[in-house]
Protein backbone atom coordinates (compact mmCIF):
# COMPACT_ATOMS: atom_id res chain seq x y z
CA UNK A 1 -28.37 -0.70 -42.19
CA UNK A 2 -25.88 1.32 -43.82
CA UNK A 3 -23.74 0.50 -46.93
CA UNK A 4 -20.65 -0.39 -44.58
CA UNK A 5 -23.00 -2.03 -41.75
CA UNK A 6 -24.40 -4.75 -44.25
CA UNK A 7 -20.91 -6.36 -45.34
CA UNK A 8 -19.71 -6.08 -42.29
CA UNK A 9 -22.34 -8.05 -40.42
CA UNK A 10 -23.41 -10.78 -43.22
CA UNK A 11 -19.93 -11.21 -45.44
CA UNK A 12 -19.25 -14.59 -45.92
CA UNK A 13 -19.98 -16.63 -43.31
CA UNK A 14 -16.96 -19.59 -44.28
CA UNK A 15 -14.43 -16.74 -42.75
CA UNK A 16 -13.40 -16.05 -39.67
CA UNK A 17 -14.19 -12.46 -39.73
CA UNK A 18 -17.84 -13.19 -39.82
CA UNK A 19 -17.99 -15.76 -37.20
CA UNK A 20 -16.06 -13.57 -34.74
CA UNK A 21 -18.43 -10.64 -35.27
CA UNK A 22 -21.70 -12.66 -35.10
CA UNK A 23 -20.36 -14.11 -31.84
CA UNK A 24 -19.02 -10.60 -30.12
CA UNK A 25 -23.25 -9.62 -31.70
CA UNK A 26 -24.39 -12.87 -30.01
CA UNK A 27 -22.84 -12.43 -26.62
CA UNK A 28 -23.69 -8.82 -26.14
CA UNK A 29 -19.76 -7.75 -26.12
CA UNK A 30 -20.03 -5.55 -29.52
CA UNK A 31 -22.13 -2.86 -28.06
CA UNK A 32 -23.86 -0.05 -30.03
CA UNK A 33 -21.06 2.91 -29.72
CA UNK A 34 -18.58 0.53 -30.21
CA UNK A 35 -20.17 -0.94 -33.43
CA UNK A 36 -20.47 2.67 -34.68
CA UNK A 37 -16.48 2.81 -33.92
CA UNK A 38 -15.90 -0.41 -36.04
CA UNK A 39 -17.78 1.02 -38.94
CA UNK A 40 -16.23 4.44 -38.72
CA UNK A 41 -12.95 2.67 -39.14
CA UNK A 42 -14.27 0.79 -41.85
CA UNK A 43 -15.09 3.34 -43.80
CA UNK A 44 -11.77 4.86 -43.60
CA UNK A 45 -9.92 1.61 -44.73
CA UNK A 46 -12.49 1.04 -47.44
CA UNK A 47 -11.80 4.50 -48.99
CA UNK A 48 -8.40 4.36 -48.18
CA UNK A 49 -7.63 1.06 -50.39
CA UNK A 50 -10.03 2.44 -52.98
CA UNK A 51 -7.48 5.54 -53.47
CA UNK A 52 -4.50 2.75 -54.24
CA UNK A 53 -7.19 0.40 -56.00
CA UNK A 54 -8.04 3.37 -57.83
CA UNK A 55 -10.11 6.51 -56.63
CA UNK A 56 -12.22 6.63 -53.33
CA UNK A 57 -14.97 8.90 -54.95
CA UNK A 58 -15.83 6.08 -57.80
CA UNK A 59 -18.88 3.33 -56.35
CA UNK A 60 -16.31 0.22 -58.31
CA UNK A 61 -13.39 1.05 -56.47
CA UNK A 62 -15.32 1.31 -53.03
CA UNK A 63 -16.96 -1.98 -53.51
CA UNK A 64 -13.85 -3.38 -54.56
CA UNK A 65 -11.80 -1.77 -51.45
CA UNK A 66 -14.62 -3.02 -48.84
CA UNK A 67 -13.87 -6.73 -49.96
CA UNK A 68 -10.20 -6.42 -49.64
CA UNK A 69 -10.36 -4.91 -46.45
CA UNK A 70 -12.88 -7.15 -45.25
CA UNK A 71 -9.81 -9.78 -46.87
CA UNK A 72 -6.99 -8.21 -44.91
CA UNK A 73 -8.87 -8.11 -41.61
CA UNK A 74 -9.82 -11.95 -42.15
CA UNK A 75 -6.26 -12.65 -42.67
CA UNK A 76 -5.05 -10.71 -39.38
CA UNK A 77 -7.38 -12.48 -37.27
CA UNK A 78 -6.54 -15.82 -38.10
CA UNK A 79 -2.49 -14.78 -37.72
CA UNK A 80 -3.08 -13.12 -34.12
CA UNK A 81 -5.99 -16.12 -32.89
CA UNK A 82 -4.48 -19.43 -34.43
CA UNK A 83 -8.53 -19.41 -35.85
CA UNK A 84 -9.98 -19.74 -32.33
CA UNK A 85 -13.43 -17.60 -33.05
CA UNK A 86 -13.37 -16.49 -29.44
CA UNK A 87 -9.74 -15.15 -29.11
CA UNK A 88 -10.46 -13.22 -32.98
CA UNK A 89 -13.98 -11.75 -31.45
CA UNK A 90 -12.12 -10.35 -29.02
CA UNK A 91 -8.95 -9.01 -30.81
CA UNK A 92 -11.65 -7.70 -33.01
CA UNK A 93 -13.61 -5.75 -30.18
CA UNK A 94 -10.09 -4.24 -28.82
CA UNK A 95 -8.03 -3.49 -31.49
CA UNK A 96 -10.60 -2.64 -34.11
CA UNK A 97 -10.80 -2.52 -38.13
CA UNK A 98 -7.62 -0.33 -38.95
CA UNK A 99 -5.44 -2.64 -36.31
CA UNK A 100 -6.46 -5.43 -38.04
CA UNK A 101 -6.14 -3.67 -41.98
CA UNK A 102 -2.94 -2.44 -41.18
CA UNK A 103 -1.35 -5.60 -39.37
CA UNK A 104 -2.08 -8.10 -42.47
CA UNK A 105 -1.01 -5.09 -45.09
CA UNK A 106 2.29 -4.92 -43.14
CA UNK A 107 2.84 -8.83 -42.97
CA UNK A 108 1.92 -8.85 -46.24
CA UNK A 109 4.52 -6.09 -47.49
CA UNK A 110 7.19 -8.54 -45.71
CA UNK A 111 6.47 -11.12 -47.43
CA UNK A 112 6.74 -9.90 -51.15
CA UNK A 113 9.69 -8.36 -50.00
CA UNK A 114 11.88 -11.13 -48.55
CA UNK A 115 10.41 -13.00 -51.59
CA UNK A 116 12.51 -10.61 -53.87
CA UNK A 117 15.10 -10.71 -51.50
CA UNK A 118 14.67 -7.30 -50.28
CA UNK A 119 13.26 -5.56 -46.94
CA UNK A 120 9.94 -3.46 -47.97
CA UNK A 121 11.99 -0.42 -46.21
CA UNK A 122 14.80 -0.54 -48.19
CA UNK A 123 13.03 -0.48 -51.59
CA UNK A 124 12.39 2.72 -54.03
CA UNK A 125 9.46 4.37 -53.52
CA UNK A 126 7.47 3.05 -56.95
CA UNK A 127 8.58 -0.33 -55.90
CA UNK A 128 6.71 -0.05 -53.06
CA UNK A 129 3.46 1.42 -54.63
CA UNK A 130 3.47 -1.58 -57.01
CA UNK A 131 3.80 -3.77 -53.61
CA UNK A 132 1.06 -2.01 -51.59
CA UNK A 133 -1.11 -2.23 -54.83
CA UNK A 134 -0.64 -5.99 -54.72
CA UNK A 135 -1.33 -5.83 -50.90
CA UNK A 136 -4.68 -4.82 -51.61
CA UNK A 137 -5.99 -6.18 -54.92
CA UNK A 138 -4.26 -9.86 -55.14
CA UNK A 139 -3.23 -11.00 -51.65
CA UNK A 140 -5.78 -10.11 -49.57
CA UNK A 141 -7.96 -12.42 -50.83
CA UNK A 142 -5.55 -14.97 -50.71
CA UNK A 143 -6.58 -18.51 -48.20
CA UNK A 144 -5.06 -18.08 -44.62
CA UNK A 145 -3.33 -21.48 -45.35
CA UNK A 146 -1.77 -20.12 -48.22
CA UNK A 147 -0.56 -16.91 -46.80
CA UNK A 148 0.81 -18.92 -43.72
CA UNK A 149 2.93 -20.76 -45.81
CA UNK A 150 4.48 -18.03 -48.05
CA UNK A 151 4.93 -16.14 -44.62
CA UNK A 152 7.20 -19.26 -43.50
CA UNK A 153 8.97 -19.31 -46.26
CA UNK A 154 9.73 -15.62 -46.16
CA UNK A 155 10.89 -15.92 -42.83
CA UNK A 156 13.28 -18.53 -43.96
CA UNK A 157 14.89 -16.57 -46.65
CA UNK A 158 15.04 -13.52 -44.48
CA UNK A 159 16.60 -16.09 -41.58
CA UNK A 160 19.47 -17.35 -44.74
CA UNK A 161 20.08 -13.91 -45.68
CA UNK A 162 20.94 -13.35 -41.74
CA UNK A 163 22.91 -16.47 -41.81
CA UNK A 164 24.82 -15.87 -45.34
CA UNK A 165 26.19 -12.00 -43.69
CA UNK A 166 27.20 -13.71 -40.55
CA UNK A 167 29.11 -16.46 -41.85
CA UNK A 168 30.34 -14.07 -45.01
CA UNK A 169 31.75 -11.78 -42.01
CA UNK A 170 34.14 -14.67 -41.06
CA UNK A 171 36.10 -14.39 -44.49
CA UNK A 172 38.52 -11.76 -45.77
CA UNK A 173 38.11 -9.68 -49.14
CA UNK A 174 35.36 -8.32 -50.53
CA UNK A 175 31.78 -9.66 -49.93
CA UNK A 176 30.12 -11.20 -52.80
CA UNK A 177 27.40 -9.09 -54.63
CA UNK A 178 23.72 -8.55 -53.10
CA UNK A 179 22.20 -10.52 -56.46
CA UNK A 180 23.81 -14.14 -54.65
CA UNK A 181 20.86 -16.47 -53.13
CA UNK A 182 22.28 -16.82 -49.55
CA UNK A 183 22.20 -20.21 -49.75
CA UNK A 184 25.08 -19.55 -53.06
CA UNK A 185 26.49 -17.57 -50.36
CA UNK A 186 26.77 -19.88 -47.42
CA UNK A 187 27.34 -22.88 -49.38
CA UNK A 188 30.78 -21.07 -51.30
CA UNK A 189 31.93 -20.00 -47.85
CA UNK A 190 31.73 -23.12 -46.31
CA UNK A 191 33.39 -24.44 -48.97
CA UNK A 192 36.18 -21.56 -48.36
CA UNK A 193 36.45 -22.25 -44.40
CA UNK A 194 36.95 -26.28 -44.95
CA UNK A 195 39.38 -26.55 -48.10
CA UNK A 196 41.12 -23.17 -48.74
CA UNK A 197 44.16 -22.15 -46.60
CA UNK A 198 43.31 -18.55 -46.96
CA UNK A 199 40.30 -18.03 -45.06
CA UNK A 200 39.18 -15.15 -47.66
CA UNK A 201 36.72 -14.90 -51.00
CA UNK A 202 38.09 -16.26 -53.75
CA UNK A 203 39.16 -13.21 -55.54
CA UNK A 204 40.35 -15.11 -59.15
CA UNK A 205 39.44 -18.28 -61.35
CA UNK A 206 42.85 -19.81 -60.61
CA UNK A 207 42.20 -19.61 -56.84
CA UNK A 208 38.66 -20.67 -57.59
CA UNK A 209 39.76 -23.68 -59.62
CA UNK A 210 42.12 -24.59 -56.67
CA UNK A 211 39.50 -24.87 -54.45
CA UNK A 212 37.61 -27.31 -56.51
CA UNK A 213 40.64 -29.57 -56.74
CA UNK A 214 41.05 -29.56 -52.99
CA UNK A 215 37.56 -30.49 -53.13
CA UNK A 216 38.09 -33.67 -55.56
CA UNK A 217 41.22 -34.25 -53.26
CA UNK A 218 38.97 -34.83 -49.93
CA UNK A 219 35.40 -34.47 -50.88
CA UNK A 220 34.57 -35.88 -47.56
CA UNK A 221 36.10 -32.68 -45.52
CA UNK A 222 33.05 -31.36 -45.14
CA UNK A 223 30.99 -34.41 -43.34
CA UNK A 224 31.03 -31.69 -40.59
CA UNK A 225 30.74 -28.18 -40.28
CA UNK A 226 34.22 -26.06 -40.07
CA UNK A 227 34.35 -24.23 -36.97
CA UNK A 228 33.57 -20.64 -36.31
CA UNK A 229 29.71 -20.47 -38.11
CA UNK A 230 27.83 -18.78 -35.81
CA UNK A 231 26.13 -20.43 -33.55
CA UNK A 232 22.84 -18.54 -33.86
CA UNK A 233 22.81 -19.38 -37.59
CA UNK A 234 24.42 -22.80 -37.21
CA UNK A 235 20.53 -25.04 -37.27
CA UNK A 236 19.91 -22.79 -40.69
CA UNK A 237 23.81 -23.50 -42.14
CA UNK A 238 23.53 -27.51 -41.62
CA UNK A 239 19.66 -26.86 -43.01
CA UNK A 240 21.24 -25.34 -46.39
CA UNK A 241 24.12 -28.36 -46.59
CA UNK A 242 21.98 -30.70 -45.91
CA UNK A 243 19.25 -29.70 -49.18
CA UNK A 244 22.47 -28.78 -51.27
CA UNK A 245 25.61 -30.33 -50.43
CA UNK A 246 24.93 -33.68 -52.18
CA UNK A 247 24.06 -32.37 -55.87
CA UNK A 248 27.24 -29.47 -55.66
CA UNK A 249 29.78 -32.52 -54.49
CA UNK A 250 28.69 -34.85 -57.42
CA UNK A 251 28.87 -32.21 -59.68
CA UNK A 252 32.61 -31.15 -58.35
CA UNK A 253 33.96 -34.89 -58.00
CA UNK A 254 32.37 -36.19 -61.27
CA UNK A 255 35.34 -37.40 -63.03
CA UNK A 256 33.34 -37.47 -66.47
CA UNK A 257 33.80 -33.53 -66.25
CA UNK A 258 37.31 -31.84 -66.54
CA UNK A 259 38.39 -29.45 -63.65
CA UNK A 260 39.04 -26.12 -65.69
CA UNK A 261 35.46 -26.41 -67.34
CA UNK A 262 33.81 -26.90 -63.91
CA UNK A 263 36.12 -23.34 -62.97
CA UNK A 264 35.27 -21.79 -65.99
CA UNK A 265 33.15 -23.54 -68.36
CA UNK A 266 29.75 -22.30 -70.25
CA UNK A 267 27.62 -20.70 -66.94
CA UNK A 268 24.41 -21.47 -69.35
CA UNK A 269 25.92 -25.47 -68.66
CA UNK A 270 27.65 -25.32 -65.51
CA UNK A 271 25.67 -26.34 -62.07
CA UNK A 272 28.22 -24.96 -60.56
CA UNK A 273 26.93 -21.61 -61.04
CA UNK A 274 23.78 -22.36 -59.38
CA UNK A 275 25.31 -23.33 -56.51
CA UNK A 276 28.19 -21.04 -55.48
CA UNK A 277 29.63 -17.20 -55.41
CA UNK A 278 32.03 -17.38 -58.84
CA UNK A 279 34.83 -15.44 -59.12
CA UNK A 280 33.47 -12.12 -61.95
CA UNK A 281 36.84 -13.48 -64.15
CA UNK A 282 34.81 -16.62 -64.47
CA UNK A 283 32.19 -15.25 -66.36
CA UNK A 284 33.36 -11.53 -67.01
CA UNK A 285 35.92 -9.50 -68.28
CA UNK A 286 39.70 -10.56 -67.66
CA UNK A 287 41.68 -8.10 -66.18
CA UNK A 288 44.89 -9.96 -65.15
CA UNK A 289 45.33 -13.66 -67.35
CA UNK A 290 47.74 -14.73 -65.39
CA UNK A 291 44.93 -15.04 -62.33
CA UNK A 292 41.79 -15.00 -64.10
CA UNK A 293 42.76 -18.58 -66.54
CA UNK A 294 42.75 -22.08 -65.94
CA UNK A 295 45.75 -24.58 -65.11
CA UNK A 296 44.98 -26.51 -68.36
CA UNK A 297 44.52 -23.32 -70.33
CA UNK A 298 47.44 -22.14 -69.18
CA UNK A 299 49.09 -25.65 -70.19
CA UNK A 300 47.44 -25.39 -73.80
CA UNK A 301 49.52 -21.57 -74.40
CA UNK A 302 52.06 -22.63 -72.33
CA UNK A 303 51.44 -18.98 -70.73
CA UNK A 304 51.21 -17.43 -74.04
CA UNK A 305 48.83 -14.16 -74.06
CA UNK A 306 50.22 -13.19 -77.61
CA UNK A 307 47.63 -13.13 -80.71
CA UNK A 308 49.82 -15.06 -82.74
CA UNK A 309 50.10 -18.17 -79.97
CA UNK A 310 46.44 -18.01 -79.03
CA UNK A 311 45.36 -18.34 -82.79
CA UNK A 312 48.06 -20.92 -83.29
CA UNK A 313 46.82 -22.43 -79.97
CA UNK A 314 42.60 -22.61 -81.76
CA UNK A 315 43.99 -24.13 -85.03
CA UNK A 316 46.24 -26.45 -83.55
CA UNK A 317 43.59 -27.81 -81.58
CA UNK A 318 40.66 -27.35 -83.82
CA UNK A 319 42.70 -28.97 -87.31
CA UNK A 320 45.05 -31.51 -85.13
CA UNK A 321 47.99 -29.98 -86.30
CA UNK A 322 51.36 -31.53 -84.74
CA UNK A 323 53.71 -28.64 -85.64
CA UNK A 324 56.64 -27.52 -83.78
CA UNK A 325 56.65 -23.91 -83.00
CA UNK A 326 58.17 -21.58 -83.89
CA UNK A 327 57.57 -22.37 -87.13
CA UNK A 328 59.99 -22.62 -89.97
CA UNK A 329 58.92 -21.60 -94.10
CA UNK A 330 57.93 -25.20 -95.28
CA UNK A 331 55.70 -25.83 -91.96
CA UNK A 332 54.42 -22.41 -93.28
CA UNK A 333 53.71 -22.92 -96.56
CA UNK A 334 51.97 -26.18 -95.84
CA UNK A 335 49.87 -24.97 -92.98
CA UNK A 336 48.38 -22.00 -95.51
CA UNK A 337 48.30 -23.38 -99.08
CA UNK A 338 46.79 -27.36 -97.63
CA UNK A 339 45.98 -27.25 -94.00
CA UNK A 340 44.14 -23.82 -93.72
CA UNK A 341 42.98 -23.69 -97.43
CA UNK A 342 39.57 -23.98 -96.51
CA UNK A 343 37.73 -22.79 -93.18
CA UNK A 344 36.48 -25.10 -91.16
CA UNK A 345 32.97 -25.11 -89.45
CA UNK A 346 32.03 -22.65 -87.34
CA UNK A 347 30.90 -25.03 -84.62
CA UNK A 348 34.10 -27.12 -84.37
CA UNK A 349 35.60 -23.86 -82.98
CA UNK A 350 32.84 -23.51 -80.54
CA UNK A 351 33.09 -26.88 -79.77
CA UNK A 352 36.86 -26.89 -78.74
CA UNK A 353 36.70 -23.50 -77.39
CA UNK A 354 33.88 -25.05 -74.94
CA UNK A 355 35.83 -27.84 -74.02
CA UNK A 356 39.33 -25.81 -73.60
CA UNK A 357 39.18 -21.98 -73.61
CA UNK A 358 37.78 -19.95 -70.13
CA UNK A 359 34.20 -19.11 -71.05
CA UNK A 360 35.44 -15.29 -70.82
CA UNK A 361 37.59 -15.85 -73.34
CA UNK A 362 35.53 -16.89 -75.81
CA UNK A 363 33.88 -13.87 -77.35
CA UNK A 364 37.65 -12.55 -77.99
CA UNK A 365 39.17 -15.92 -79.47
CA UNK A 366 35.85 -15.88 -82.13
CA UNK A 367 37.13 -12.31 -83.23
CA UNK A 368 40.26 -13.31 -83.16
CA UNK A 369 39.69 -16.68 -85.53
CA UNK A 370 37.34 -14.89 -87.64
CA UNK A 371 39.91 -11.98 -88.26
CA UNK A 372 42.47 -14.24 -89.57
CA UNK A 373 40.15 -16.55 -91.80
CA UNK A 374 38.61 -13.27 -93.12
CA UNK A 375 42.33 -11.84 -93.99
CA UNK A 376 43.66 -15.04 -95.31
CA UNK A 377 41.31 -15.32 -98.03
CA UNK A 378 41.51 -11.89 -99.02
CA UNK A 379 45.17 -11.81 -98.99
CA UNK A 380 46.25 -15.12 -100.20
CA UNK A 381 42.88 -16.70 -102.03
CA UNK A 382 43.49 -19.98 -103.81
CA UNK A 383 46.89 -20.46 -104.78
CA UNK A 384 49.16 -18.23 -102.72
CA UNK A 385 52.91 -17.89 -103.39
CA UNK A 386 55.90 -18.39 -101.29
CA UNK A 387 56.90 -14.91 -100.87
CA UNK A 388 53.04 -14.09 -99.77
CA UNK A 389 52.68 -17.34 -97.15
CA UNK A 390 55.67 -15.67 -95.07
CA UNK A 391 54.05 -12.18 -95.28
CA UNK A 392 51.17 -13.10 -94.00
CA UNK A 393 52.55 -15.60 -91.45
CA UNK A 394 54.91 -12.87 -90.19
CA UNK A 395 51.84 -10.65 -88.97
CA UNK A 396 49.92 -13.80 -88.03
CA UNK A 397 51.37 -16.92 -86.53
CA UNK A 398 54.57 -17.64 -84.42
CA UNK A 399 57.34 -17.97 -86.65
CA UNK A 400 60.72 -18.38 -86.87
CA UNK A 401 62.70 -14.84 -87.14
């Protein structure tokens, strides 16, 4: 018996593989010439997944690619014959080695792929080495039960990406980014279809924070599904509420938490951002304030944008102050040679800036607080004067002309 014959007729006998052959042997059905067929064919798989294991003219990789194969044809069989030895003898007999190698490889391939949230077509082309490499040396060893249920749940995922394009179709604007889960996906435009007026993706944080109030308004709106989700997609849409509905509404109706942070609060904090397609101004780069900021942000400036209002805005919030604005030469004079003679802690700004400021804003405000601390003690130190408190007040806080 040749090098290929011997694993082929006495591998394992706990898989299926080996019970199918010894009963297409027993029953007369695997003849001679077709025997010679199935080992022809296994010789080509074998050397063929010792090229990706590694080389096909080195004895390791051989060995190693005649027990994957041997792996991936086990696997096939038990997908295409539910495990019935007689149906599996007989895909064996018809469809042969390669079939069988090539049917788990490509289920396999799926799989990993949906699990990345990709299809394996669409990927580059040393993505999908790394994949068929995995294919061979990881997963085809892997338990039928096993693979079964990673299958289903690939199917699932690749079933809610279907059903997170369909029901993203039904809104205006621009689509949210391919990195979303499509259950972030579904679940935000759901949300859209049952409290927004505007039937389109919430472009900015202020329409974004609307929304949330509308949901705090009637959390129950959405104790059934808004018309118009697709009806082909409709058993997976209800599937997704139903797992994730519950935790996103106690997060968005928990009075303990104020609106504008659960807009635009710390994502590293913020459930929210688990659970739903975010405006980019809620975590980005602000383009346009007057969109991309919060109602009570807004109420804190009183729409100011200016330097000299924000910083006023941080240390009136950060030291308590209860000073009119604009602000007149004693209010001056007092706020620089008592209130702001010495910096406060760094985290009492992060603090308040958590609890009040847009998370995009933050990284700007910190410049903006350390700039003036910096210049105030190199320009006015200890003791400053009268004549050098409204200097430096002039280029820094809102004063009185």
């Amino acid at each position: 018996m040749n090098a290929v014959a011997q694993p082929l007729a006495h591998h394992d006998a706990r898989t299926l593989f080996e019970r199918a052959w010894s009963r297409a042997m027993r029953d007369g059905a695997l003849r001679p010439e077709r025997r010679e067929a199935l080992l022809g064919e296994g010789t080509r798989a074998i050397r063929r997944i010792a090229g990706v294991l590694g080389s096909e003219h080195l004895r390791e990789d051989l060995e190693r690619g005649m027990r994957s194969m041997l792996g991936l044809v086990n696997l096939h069989l038990h997908k295409v014959s539910g495990g019935d030895v007689d149906a599996a003898a007989r895909s064996l007999l018809d469809n042969g080695l390669l079939h069988h190698t090539k049917g788990a490889s490509q289920a396999i391939k799926r799989v990993i792929a949906s699990e990345i949230g990709e299809e394996f077509e669409t990927l580059d082309d040393a993505t999908r080495r790394g994949i068929e490499e995995q294919v061979v040396a990881d997963w085809a060893f892997m338990p039928y039960d096993e693979f079964a249920q990673r299958e289903r749940g690939a199917e699932e995922r690749r079933r809610r990406r279907g059903a997170a394009l369909a029901i993203g179709a039904l809104l205006d604007g621009r689509a949210p980014d391919p990195y979303y889960e499509p259950e972030q996906v579904i679940l935000t435009a759901l949300m859209v279809l049952a409290w927004s007026p505007a039937r389109a993706w919430i472009a900015d944080l202020k329409g974004f924070e609307r929304m949330l109030a509308a949901v705090r308004e009637a959390p129950g709106r959405l104790d059934t599904l808004p018309e118009g989700v697709p009806a082909a997609y409709r058993p997976i849409v209800e599937r997704v509420w139903r797992e994730r509905a519950p935790g996103l509404l106690a997060a968005i109706t928990d009075p303990a938490v104020p609106l504008h942070r659960l807009a635009a609060g710390n994502p590293v904090s913020n459930p929210l951002y688990d659970w739903l397609v975010v405006p980019d101004t809620a975590i980005g780069e602000v383009d346009a304030a007057e969109a991309n900021t919060t109602a009570h942000w807004q109420a804190l400036t009183e729409g100011r944008t200016d330097e000299a209002h924000l910083l006023f805005t941080m240390l009136r919030g950060v030291l308590g102050l209860r000073l009119k604005l604009p602000l007149g030469v004693k209010a001056v004079e007092t706020l620089l040679k008592k209130t702001c003679a010495e910096r406060p802690d760094d985290a009492a700004l992060r603090d308040w800036l958590d609890a009040n400021a847009p998370h995009p804003y933050h990284d700007g405000l910190a410049e903006l607080w350390d700039d003036f601390w910096s210049d105030r003690e190199e320009t006015l130190g200890a003791a400053p004067s009268a004549a050098e408190c409204k200097v430096f007040a002039a280029e820094w806080l809102p004063v009185k002309p």
